[in-house]
C-alpha atoms as a PDB file:
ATOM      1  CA  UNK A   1     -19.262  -7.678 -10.612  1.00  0.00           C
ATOM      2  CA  UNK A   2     -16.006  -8.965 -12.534  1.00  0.00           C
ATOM      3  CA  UNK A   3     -13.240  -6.256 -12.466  1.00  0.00           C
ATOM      4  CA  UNK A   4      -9.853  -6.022 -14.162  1.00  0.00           C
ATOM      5  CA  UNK A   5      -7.489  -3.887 -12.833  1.00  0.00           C
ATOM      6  CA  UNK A   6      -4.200  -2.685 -14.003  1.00  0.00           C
ATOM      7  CA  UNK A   7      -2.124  -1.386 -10.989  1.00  0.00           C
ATOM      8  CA  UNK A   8       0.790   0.809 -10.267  1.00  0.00           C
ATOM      9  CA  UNK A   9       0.121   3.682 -13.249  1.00  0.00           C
ATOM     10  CA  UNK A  10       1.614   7.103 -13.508  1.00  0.00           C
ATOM     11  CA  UNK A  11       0.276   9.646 -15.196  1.00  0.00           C
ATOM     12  CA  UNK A  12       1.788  13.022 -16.583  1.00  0.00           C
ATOM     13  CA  UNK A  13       0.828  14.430 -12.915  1.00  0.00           C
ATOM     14  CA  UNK A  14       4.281  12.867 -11.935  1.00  0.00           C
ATOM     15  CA  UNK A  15       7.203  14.777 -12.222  1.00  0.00           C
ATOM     16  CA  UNK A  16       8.536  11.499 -14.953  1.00  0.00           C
ATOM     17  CA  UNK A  17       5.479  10.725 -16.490  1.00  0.00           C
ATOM     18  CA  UNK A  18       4.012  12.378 -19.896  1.00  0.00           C
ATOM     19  CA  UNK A  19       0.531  10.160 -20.507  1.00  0.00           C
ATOM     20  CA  UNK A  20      -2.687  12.351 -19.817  1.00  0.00           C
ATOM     21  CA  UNK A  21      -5.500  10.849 -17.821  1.00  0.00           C
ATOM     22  CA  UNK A  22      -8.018  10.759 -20.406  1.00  0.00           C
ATOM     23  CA  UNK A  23      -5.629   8.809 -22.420  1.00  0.00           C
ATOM     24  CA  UNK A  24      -4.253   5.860 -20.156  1.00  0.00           C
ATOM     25  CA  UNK A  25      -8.328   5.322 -19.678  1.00  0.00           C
ATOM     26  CA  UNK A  26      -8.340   5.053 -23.463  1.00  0.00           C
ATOM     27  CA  UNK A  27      -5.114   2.724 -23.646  1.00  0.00           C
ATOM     28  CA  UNK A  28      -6.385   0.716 -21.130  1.00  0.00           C
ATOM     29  CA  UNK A  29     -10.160   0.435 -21.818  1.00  0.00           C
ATOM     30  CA  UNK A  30      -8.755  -1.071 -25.270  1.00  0.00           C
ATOM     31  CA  UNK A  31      -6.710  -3.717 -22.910  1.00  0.00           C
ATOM     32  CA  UNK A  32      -9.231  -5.177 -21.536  1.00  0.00           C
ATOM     33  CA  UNK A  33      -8.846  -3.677 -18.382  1.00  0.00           C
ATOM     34  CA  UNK A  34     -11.793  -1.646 -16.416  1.00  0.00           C
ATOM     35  CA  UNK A  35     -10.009  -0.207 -13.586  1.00  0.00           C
ATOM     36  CA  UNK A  36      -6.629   1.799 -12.805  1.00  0.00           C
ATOM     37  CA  UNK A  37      -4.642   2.295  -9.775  1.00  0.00           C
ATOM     38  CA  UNK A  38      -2.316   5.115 -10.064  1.00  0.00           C
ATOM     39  CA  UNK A  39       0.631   5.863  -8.189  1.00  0.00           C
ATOM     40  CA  UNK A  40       1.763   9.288  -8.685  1.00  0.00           C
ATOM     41  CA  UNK A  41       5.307   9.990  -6.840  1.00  0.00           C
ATOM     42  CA  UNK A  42       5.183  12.060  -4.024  1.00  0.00           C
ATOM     43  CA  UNK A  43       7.944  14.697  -5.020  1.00  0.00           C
ATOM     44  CA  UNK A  44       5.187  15.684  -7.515  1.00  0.00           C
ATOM     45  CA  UNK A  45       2.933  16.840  -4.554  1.00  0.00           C
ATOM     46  CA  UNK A  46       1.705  18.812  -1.889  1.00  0.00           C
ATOM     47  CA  UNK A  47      -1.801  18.524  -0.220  1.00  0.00           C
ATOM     48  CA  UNK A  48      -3.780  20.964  -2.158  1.00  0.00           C
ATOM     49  CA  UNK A  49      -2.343  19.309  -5.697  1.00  0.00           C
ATOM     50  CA  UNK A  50      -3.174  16.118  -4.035  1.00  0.00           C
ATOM     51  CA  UNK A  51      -6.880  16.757  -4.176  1.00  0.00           C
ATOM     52  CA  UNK A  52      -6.962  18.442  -7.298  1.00  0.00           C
ATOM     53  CA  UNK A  53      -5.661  14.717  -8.864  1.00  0.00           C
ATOM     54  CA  UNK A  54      -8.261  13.130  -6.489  1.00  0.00           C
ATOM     55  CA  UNK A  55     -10.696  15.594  -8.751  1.00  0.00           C
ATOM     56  CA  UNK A  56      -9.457  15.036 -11.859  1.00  0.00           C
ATOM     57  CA  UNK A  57      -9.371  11.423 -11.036  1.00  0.00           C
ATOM     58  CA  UNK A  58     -13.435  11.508 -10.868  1.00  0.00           C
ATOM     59  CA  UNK A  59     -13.584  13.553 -13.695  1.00  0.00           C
ATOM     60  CA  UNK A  60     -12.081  10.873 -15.943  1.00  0.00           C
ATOM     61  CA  UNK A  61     -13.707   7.893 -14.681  1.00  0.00           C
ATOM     62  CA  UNK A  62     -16.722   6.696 -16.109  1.00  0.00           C
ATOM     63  CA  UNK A  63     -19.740   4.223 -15.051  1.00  0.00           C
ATOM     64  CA  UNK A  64     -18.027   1.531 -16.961  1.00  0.00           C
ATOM     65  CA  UNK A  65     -13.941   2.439 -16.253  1.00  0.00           C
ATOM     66  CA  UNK A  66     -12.737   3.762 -13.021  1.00  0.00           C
ATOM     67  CA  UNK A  67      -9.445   5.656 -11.947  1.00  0.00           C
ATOM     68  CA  UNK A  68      -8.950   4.957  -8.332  1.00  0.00           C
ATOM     69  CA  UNK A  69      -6.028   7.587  -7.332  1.00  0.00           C
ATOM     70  CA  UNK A  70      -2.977   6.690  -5.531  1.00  0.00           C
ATOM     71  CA  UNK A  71       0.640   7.944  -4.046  1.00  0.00           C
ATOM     72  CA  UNK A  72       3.816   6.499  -4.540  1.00  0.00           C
ATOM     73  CA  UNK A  73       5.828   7.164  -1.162  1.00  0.00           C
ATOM     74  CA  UNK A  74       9.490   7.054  -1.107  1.00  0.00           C
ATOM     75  CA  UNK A  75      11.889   6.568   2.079  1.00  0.00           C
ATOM     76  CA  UNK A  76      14.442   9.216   2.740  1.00  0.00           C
ATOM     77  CA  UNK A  77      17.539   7.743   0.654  1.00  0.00           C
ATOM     78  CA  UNK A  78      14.542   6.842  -2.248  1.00  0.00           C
ATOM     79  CA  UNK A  79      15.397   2.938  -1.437  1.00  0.00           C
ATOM     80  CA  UNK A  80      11.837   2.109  -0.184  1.00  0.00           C
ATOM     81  CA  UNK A  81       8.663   2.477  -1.943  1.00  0.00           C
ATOM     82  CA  UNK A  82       4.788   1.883  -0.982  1.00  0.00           C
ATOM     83  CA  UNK A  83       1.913   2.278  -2.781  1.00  0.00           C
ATOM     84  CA  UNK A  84      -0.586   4.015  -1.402  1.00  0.00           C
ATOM     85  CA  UNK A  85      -4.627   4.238  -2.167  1.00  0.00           C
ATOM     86  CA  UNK A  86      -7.726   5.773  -0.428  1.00  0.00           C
ATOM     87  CA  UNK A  87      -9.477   8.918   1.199  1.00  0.00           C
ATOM     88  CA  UNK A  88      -6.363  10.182   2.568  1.00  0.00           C
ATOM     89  CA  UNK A  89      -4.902  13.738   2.524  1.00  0.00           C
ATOM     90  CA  UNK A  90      -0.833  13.722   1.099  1.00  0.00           C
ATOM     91  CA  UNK A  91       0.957  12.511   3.644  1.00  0.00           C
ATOM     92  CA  UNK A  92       4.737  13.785   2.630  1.00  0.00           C
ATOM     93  CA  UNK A  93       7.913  13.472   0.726  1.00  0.00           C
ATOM     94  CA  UNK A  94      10.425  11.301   2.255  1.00  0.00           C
ATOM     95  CA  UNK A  95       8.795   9.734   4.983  1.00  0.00           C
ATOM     96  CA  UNK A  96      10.322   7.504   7.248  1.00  0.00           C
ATOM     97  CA  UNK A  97       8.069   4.249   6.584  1.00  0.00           C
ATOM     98  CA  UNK A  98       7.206   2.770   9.991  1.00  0.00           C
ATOM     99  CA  UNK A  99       5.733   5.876  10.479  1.00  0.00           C
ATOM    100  CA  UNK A 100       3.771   6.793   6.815  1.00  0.00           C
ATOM    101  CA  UNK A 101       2.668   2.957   7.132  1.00  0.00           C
ATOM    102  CA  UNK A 102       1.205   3.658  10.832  1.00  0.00           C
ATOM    103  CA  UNK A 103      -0.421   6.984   8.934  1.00  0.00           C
ATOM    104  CA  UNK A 104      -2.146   5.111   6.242  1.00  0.00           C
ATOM    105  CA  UNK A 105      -4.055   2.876   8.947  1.00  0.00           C
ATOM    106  CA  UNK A 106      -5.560   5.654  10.941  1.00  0.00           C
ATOM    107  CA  UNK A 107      -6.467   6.953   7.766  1.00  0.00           C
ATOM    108  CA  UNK A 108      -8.286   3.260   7.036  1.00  0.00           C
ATOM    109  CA  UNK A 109      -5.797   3.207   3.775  1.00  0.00           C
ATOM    110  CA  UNK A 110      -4.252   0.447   1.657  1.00  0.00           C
ATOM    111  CA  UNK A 111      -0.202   0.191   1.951  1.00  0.00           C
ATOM    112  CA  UNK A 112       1.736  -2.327  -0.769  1.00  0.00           C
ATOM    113  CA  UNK A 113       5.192  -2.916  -0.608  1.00  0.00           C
ATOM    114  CA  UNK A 114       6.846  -1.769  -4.399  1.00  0.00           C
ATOM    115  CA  UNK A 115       9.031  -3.226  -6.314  1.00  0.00           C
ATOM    116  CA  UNK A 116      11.184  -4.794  -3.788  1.00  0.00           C
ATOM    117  CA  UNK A 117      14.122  -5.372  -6.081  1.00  0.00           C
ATOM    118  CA  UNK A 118      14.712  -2.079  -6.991  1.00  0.00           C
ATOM    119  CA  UNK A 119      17.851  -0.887  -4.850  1.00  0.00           C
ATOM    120  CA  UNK A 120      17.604  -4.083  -3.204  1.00  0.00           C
ATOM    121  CA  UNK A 121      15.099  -2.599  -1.049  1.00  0.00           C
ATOM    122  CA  UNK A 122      14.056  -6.367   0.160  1.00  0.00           C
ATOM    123  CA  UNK A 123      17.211  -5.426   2.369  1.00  0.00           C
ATOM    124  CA  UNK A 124      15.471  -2.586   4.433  1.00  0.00           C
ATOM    125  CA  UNK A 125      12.844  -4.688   5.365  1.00  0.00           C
ATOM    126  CA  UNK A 126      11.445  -4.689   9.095  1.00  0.00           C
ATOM    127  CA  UNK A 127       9.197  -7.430  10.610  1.00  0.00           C
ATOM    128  CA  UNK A 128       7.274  -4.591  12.193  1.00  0.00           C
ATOM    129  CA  UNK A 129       5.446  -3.624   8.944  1.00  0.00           C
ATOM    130  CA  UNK A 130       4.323  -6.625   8.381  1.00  0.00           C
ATOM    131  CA  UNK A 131       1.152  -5.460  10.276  1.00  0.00           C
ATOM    132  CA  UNK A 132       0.337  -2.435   8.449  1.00  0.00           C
ATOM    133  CA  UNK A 133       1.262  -3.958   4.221  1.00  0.00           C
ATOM    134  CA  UNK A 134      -1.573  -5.347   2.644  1.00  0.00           C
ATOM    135  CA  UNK A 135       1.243  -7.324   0.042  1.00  0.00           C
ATOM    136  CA  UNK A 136       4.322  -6.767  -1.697  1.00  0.00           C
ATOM    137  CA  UNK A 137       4.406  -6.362  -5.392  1.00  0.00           C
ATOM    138  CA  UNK A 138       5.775  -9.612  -6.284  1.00  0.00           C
ATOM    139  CA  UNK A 139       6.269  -8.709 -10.299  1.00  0.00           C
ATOM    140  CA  UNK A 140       6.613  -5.393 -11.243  1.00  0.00           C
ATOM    141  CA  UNK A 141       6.672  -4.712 -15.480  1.00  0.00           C
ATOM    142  CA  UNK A 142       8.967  -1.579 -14.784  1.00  0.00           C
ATOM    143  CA  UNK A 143      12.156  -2.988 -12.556  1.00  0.00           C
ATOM    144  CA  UNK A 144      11.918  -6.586 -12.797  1.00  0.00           C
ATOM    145  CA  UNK A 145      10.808  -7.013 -16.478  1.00  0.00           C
ATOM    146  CA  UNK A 146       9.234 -10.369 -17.865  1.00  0.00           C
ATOM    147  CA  UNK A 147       9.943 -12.559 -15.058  1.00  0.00           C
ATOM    148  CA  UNK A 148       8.450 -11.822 -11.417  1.00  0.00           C
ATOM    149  CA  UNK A 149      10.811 -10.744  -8.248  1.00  0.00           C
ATOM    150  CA  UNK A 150      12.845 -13.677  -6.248  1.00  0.00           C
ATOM    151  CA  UNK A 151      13.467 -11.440  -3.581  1.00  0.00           C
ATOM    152  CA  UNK A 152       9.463 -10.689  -3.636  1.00  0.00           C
ATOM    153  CA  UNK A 153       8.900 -14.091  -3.756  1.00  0.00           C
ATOM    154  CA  UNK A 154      10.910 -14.772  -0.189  1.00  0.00           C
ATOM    155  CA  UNK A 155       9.429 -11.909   1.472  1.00  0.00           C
ATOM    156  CA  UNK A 156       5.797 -13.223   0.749  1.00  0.00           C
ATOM    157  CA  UNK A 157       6.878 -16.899   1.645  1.00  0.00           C
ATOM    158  CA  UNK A 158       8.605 -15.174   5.059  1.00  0.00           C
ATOM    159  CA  UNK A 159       4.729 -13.060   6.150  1.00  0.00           C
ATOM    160  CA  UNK A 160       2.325 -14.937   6.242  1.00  0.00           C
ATOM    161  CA  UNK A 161      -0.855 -12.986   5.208  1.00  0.00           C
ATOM    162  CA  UNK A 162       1.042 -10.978   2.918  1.00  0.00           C
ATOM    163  CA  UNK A 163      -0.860 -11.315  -0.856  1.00  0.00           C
ATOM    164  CA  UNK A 164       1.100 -10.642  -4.216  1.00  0.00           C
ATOM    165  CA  UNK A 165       0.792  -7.955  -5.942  1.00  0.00           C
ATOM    166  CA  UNK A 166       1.762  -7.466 -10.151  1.00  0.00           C
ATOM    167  CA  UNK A 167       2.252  -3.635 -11.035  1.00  0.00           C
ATOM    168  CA  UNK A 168       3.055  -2.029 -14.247  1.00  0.00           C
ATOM    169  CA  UNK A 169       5.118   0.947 -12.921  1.00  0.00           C
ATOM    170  CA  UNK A 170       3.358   2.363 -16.343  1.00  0.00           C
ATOM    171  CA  UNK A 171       5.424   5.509 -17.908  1.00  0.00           C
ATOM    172  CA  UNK A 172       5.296   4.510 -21.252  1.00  0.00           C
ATOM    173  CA  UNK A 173       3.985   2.066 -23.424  1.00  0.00           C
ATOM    174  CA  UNK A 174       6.261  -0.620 -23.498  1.00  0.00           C
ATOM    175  CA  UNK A 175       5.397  -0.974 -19.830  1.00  0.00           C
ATOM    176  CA  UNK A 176       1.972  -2.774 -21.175  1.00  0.00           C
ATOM    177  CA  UNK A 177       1.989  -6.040 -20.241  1.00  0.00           C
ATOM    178  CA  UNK A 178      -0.581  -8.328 -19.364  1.00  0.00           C
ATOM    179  CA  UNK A 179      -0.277  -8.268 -15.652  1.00  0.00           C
ATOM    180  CA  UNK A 180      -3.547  -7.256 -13.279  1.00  0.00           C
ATOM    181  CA  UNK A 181      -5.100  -8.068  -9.810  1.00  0.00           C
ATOM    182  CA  UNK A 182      -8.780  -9.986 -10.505  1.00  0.00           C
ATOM    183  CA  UNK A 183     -11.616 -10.152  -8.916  1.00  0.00           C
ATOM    184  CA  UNK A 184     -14.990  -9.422  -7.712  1.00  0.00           C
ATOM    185  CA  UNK A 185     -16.752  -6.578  -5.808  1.00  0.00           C
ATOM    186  CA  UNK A 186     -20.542  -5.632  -4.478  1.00  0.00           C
ATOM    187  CA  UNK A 187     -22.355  -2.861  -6.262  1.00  0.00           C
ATOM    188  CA  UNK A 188     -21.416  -0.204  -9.237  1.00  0.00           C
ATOM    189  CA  UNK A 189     -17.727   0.465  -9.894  1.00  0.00           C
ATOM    190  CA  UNK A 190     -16.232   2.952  -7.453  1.00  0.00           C
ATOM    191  CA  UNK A 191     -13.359   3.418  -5.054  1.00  0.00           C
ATOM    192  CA  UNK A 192     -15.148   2.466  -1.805  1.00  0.00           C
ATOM    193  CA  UNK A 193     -15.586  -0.729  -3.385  1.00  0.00           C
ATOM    194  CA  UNK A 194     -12.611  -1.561  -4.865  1.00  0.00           C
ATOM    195  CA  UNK A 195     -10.726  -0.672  -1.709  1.00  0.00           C
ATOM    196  CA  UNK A 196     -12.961  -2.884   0.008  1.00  0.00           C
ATOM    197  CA  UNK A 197     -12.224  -5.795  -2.322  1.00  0.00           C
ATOM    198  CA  UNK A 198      -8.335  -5.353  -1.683  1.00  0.00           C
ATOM    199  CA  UNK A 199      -8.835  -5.253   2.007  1.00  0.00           C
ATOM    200  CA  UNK A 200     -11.012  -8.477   2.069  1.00  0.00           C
ATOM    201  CA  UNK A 201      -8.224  -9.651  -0.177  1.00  0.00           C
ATOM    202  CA  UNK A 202     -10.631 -10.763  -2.937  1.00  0.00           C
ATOM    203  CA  UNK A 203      -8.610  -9.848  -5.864  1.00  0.00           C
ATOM    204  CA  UNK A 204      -5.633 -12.041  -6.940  1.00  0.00           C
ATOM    205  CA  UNK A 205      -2.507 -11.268  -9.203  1.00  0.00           C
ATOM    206  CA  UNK A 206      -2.723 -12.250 -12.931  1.00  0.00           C
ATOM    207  CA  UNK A 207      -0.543 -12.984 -16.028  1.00  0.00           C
ATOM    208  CA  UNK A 208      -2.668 -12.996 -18.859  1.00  0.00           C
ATOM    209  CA  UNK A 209      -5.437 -14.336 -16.726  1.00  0.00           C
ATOM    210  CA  UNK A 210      -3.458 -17.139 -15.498  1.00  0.00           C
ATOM    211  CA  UNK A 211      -2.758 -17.078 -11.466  1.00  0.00           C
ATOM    212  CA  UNK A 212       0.709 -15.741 -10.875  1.00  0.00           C
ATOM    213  CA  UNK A 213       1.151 -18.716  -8.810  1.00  0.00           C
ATOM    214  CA  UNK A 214       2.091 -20.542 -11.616  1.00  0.00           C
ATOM    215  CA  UNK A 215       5.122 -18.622 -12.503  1.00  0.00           C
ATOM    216  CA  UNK A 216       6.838 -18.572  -9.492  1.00  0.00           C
ATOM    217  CA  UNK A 217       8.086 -21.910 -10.106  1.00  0.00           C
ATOM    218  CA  UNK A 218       8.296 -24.961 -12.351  1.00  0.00           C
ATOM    219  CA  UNK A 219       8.393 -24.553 -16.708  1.00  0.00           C
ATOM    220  CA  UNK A 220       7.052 -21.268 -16.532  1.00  0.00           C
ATOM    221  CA  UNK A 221       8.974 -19.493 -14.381  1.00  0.00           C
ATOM    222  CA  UNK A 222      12.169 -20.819 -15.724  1.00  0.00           C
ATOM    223  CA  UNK A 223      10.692 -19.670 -19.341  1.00  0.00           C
ATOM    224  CA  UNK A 224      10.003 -16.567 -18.264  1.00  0.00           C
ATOM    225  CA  UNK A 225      13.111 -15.891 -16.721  1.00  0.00           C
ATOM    226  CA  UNK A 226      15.575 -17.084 -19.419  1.00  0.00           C
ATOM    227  CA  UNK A 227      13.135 -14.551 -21.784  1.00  0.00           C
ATOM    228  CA  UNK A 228      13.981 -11.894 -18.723  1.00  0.00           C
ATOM    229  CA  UNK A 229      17.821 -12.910 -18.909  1.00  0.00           C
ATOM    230  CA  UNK A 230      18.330 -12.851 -22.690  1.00  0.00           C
ATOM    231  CA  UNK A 231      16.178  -9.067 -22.945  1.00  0.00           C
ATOM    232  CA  UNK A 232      17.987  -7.581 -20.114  1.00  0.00           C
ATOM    233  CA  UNK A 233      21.535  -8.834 -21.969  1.00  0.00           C
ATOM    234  CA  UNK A 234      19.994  -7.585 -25.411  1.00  0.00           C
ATOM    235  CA  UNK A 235      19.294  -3.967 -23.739  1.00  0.00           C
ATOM    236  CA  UNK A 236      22.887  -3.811 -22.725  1.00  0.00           C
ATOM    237  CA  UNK A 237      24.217  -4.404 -25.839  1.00  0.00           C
ATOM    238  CA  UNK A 238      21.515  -1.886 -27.340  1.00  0.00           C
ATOM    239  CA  UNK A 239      23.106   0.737 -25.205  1.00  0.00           C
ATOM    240  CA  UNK A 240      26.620  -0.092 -25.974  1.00  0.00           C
ATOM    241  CA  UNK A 241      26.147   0.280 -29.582  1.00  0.00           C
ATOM    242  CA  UNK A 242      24.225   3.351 -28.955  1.00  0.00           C
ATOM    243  CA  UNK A 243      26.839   5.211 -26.952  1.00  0.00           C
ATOM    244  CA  UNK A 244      29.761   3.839 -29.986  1.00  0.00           C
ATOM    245  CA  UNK A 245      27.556   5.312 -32.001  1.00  0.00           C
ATOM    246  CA  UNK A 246      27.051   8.760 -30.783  1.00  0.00           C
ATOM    247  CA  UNK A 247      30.816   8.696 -29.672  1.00  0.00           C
ATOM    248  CA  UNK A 248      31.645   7.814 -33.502  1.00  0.00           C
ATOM    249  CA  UNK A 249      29.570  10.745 -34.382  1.00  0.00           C
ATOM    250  CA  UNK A 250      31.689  13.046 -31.528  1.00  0.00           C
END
């Protein structure tokens, strides 16, 4: 079975997020897509709120669109990120990550690297996770806009094994972009599977349903990122105006 999933979603069960469950299924059913992974931030959580998401979670899939549930773990100075999914209990705010990372593969869990721009966390970067990190999220809709991560780039060209990622760091909808992870699992749609599919690294990162491969480099890439350079410019100058404005008003 052919699956499309969008990756990296928070829901209004994180402390920043406002969308309900049942509607990011509905948002994303009319996408095209026919599987989530959330990532709800940890400072949202505690162990016994952790599995009643997990519940809800079920309760809002459906035979034809699933909701596999996930954490979004943050380092102590809220630098590093990973993203988290399977049949894990909460595993804790602020975790040093050697550690959570170790956690998550006793528990037979799937660990991503996020957005490794952000806070230039590509900096705190240790070869001894490389063992533990399924991938890194090379493009992420949220931090690094239209154009995928350089410093993602380098740190999948550097680890061998690594595979990329594309997350939409979804709050709100003008995180909606056509980014997902591809690919092809045994048997109905559920989490076992899915999971199963990452591990055996049979799904594969997406723009539009064109490989990501092909806009890390060459015409593309540069398109994309000059479209990346002239927004991010644009949204400065948005906010400038905006703060004259309300200063005018003063």
């Amino acid at each position: 079975m052919k699956i499309r999933i969008a990756a990296h979603i928070h829901s209004n069960w994180s402390y920043d997020g406002s969308w309900t469950l049942p509607r990011i299924v509905k948002i994303f059913k009319w996408a095209g897509y026919n599987c989530i992974l959330t990532a709800e931030h940890d400072q949202s959580f505690n162990n016994d709120r952790w599995w009643s998401y997990r519940k809800s979670c079920l309760e809002n899939s459906t035979e034809d669109f699933l909701i596999v549930p996930g954490m979004e773990y943050s380092d102590p100075m809220n630098i590093v990120h990973v993203l988290v999914w399977g049949n894990l209990p909460f595993l804790g705010m602020k975790r040093e990550i050697e550690r959570l990372l170790q956690e998550v593969e006793e528990w037979k869990g799937v660990a991503v690297l996020a957005h490794p721009s952000r806070k230039h966390a590509w900096q705190q970067f240790k070869p001894q996770w490389r063992d533990y990190l399924l991938g890194v999220e090379k493009w992420n809709r949220k931090v690094d806009g239209v154009a995928p991560s350089p410093e993602a780039f380098r740190l999948i060209n550097q680890n061998i094994g690594f595979i990329p990622f594309v997350g939409l760091d979804f709050h709100r909808i003008n995180q909606l972009f056509p980014l997902s992870m591809e690919g092809q699992i045994q048997g109905r749609l559920c989490e076992e599977e899915v999971l199963i599919g990452l591990i055996e690294k049979k799904f594969h990162a997406k723009v539009a349903g064109v490989s990501i491969t092909h806009f890390s480099r060459g015409v593309l890439c540069k398109f994309f990122k000059t479209i990346e350079y002239f927004r991010k410019n644009l949204r400065k100058i948005v906010k400038i105006n905006n703060r004259k404005k309300n200063k005018d008003q003063d």
